[in-house]
Protein backbone atom coordinates (compact mmCIF):
# COMPACT_ATOMS: atom_id res chain seq x y z
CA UNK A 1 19.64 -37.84 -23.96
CA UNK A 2 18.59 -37.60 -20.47
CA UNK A 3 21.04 -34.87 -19.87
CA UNK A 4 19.69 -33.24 -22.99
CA UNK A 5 16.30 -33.27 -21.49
CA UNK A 6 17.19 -31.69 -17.79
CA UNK A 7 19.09 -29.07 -19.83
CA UNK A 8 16.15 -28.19 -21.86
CA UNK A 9 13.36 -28.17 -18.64
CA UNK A 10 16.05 -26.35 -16.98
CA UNK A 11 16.35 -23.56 -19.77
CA UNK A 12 12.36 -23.43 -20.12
CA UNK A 13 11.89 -22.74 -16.14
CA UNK A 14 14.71 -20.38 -16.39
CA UNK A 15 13.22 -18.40 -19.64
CA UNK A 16 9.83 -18.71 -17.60
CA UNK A 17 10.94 -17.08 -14.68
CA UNK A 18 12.33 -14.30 -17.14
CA UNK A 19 8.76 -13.80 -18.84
CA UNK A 20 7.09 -13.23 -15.13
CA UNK A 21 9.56 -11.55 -13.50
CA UNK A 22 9.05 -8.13 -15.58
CA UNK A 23 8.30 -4.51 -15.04
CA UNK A 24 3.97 -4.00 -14.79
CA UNK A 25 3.22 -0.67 -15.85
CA UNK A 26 0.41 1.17 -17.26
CA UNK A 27 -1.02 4.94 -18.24
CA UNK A 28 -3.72 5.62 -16.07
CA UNK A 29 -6.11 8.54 -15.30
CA UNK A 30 -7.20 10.22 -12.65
CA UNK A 31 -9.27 13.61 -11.08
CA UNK A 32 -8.14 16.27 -8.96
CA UNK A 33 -11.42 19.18 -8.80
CA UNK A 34 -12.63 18.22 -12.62
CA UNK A 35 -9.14 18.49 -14.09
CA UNK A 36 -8.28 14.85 -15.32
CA UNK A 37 -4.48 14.27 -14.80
CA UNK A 38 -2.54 11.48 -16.57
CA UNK A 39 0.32 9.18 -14.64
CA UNK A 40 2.27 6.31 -15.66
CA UNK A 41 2.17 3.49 -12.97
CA UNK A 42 4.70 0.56 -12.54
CA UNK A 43 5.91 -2.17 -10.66
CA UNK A 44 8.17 -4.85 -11.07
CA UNK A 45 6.48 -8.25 -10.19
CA UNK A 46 9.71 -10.23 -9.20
CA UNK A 47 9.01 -8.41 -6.11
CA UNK A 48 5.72 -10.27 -3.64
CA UNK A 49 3.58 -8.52 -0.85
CA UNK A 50 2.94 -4.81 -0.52
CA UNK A 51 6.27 -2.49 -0.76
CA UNK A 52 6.95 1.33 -0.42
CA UNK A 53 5.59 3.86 -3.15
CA UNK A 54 7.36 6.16 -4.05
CA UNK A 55 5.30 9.66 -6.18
CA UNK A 56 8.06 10.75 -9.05
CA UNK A 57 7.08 14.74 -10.14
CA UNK A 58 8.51 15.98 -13.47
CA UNK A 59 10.33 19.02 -14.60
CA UNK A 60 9.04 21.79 -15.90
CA UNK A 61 8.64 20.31 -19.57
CA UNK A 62 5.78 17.81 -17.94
CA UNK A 63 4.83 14.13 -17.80
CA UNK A 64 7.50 12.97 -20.30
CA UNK A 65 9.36 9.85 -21.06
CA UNK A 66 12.15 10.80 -18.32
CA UNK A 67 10.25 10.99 -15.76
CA UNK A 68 8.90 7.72 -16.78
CA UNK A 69 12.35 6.22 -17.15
CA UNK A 70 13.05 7.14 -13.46
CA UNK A 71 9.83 5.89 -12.42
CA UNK A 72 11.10 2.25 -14.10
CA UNK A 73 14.12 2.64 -12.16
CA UNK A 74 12.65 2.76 -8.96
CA UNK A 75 10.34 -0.25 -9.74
CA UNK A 76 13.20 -2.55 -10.21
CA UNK A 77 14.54 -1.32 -7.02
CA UNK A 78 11.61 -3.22 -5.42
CA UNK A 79 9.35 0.34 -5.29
CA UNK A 80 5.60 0.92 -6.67
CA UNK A 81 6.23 4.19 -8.81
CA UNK A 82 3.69 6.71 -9.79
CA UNK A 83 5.00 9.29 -12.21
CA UNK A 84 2.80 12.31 -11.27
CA UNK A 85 1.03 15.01 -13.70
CA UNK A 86 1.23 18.26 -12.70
CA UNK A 87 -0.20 19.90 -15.67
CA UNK A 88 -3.33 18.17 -15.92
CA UNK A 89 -3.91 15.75 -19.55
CA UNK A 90 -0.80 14.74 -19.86
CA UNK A 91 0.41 18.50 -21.22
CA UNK A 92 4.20 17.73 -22.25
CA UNK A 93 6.34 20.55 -23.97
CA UNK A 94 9.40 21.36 -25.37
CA UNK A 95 9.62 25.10 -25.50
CA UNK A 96 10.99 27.14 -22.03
CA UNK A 97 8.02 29.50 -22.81
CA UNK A 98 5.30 27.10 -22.53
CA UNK A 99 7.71 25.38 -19.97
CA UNK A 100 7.39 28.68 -18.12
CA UNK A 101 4.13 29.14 -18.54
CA UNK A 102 2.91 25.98 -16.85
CA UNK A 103 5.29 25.60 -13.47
CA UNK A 104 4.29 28.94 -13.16
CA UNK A 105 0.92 27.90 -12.87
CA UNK A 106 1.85 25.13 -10.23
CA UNK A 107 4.40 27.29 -8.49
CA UNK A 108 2.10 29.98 -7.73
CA UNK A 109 -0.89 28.27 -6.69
CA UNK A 110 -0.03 25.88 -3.75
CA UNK A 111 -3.97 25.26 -3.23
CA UNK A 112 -3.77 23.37 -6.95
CA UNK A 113 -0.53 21.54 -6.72
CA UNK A 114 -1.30 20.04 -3.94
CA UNK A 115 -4.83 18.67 -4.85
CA UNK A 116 -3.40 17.24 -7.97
CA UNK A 117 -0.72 15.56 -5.92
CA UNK A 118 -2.42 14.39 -3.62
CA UNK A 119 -5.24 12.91 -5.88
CA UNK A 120 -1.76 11.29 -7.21
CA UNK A 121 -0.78 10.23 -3.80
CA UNK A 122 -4.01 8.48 -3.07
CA UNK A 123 -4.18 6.98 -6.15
CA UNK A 124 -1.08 5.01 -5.27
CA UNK A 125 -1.90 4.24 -1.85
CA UNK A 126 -4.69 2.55 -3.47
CA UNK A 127 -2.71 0.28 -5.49
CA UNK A 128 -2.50 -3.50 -3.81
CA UNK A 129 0.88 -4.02 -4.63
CA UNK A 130 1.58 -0.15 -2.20
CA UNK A 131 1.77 -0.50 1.26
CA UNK A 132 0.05 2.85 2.27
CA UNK A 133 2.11 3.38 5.25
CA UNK A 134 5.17 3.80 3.37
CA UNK A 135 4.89 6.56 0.64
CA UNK A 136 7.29 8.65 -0.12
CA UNK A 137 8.20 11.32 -3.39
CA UNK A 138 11.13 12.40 -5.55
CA UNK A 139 10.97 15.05 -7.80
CA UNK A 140 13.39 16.99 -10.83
CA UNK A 141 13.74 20.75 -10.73
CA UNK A 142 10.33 22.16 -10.90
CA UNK A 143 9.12 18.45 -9.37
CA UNK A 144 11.48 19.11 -6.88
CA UNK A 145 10.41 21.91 -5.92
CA UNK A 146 7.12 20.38 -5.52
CA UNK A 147 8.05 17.63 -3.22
CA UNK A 148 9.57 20.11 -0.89
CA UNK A 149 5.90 22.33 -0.85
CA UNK A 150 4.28 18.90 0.04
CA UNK A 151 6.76 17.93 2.91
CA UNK A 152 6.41 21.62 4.08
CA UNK A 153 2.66 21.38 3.92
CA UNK A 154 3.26 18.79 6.26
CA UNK A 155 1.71 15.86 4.04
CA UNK A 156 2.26 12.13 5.53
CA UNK A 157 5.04 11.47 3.41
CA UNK A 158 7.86 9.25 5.24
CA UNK A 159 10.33 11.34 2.70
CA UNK A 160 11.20 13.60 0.21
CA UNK A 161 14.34 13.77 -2.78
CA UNK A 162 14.52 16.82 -4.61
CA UNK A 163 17.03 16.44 -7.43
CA UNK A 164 17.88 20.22 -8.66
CA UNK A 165 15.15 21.75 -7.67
CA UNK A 166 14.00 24.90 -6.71
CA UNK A 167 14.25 25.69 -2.67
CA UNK A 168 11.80 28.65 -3.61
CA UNK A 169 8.65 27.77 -0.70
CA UNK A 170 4.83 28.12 -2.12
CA UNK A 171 3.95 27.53 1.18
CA UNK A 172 5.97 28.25 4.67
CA UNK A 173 7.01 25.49 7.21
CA UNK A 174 5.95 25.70 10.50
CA UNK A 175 7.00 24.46 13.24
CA UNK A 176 6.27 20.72 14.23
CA UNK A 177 4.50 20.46 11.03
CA UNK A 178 6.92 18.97 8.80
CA UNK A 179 6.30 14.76 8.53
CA UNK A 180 8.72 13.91 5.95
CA UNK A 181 12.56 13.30 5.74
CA UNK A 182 14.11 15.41 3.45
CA UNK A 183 17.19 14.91 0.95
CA UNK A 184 18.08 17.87 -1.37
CA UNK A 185 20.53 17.09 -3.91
CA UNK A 186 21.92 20.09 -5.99
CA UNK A 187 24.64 20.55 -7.90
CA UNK A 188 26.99 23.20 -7.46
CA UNK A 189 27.35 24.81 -10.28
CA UNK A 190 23.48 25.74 -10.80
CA UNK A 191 22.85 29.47 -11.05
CA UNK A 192 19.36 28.73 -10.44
CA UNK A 193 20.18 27.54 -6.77
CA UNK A 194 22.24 29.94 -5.18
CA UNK A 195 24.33 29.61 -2.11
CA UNK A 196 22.05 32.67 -0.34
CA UNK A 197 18.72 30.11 -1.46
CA UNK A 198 20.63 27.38 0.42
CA UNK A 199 21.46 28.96 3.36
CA UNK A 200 17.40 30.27 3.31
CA UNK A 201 16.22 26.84 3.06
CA UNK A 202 18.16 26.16 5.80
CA UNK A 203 17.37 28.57 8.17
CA UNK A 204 13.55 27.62 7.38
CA UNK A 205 13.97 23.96 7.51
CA UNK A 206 15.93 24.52 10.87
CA UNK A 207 13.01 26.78 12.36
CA UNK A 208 10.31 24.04 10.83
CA UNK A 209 12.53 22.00 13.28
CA UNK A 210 12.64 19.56 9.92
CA UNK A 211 14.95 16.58 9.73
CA UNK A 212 16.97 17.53 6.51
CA UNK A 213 20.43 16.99 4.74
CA UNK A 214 21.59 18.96 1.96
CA UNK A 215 24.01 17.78 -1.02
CA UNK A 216 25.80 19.76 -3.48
CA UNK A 217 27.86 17.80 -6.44
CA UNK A 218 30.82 20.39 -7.32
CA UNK A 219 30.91 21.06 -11.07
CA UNK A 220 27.12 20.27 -11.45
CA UNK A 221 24.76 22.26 -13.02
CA UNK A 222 21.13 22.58 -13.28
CA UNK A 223 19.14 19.23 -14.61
CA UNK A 224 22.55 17.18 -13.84
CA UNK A 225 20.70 13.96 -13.48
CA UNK A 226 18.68 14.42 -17.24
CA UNK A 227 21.31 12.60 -20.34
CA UNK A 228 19.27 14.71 -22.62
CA UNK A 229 19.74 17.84 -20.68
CA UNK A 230 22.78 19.24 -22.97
CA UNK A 231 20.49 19.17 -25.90
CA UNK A 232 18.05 21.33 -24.24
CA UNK A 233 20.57 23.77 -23.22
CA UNK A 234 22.50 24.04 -25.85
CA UNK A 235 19.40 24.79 -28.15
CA UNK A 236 17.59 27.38 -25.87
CA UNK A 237 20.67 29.00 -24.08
CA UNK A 238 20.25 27.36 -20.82
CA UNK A 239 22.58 26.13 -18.07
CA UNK A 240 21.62 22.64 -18.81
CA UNK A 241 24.14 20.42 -17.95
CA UNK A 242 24.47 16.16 -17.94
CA UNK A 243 26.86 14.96 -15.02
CA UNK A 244 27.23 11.76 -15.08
CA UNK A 245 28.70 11.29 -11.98
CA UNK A 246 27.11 13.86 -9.88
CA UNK A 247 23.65 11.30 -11.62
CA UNK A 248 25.20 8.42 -10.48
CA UNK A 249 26.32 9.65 -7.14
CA UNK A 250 22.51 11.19 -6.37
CA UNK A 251 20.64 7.83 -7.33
CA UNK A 252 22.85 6.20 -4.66
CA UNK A 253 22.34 9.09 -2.18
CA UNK A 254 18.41 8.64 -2.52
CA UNK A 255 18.62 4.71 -2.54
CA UNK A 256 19.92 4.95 0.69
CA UNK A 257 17.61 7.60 1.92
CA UNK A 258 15.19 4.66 0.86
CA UNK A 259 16.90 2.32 2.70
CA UNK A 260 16.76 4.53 6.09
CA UNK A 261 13.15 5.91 6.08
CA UNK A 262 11.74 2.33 5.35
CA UNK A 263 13.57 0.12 7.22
């Protein structure tokens, strides 16, 4: 009976620690110049004190569910994740047109990108489980893109992961002026990344005097790192591709970029 009785206490402190230890998220809202903007904040609360955040920008079709899912991801690596709205109320689509229409929007006006990341960056820093020292940002195509215009902009970011994303500047590096650590990963394969765009980027990044390292997953295509990306492509055309591997092989690239920057 006794042993019946340790078992049990010892199966209700283990189911306990289960309940606690959990991911913490929530939708919240924020401003950036009258324009409310809608993120998705979590943490996971198996983790104590205050640990790295880490900003997570979307692709072109907006604030969705995957960027959400990555966001989880990095919370039960130990991070505070902020998935980011670029488009202002949440604005999610499913059409390239409207797609289009938007990341044009953010592409070609640097000035509003980066308020509305930045109201997202401060918004995080605010958070008690972020240590505000230690923030850094990922982002998927367009969002990758994104990230790079904020590291140029020389933004205190300790680092910056661009997953397929566009090399394209908003805004040119200068010299000295580039803060962040930068990771580009990129497959291959992607027509939308050419080898001239790579060598550009690095020509700038090396005349920024920027500490950078460039990966390129042979056989990869655009939005490599997205399960669902097939579906897109194969219902609007698009050089969509899922790579499992070349996923798997980037999430370990930018865990250890993690690992290095915050050590």
């Amino acid at each position: 009976m006794k042993r019946v009785v340790l078992l049990l206490l010892s199966l209700s402190l283990f189911l306990g620690a289960q309940v606690h230890a959990a991911l913490q998220s929530s939708h919240v809202s924020y401003e950036a110049e009258g324009v409310t903007l809608k993120g998705y904040l979590v943490y996971d609360d198996e983790f104590t004190g205050k640990r790295p955040g880490i900003l997570v920008v979307h692709e072109w079709w907006g604030n969705g569910k995957y960027t959400r899912y990555r966001a989880d991801m990095l919370a039960r690596l130990g991070y505070v994740a902020l998935a980011v709205d670029m488009y202002g109320d949440g604005k999610v689509v499913d059409h390239p047109d409207e797609a289009s229409k938007f990341a044009s929007q953010i592409s070609q006006n640097f000035v509003l990108a980066r308020a509305r990341f930045v109201a997202a960056m401060n918004l995080l820093k605010a958070q008690a489980q972020t240590d505000p020292g230690k923030i850094a940002a990922i982002g998927y195509c367009m969002g990758g893109g994104v990230v790079l215009n904020m590291a140029r902009a020389g933004l205190d970011l300790a680092g910056v992961v661009s997953f397929h994303g566009s090399l394209k500047p908003s805004v040119r590096a200068e010299p000295g002026t580039i803060r962040a650590k930068i990771l580009v990963l990129n497959g291959a394969e992607d027509p939308f990344v050419t080898p001239a765009a790579i060598r550009r980027f690095e020509a700038e990044m090396l005349k920024a005097g920027a500490r950078f390292r460039i990966v390129s997953y042979p056989g990869a295509w655009h939005s490599f790192t997205n399960p669902e990306a097939n579906i897109y492509g194969e219902k609007f055309d698009l050089p969509l591709v899922y790579d499992r591997e070349a996923d798997l092989a980037s999430w370990q690239e930018m865990q250890l970029f993690f690992k290095n920057i915050f050590k």
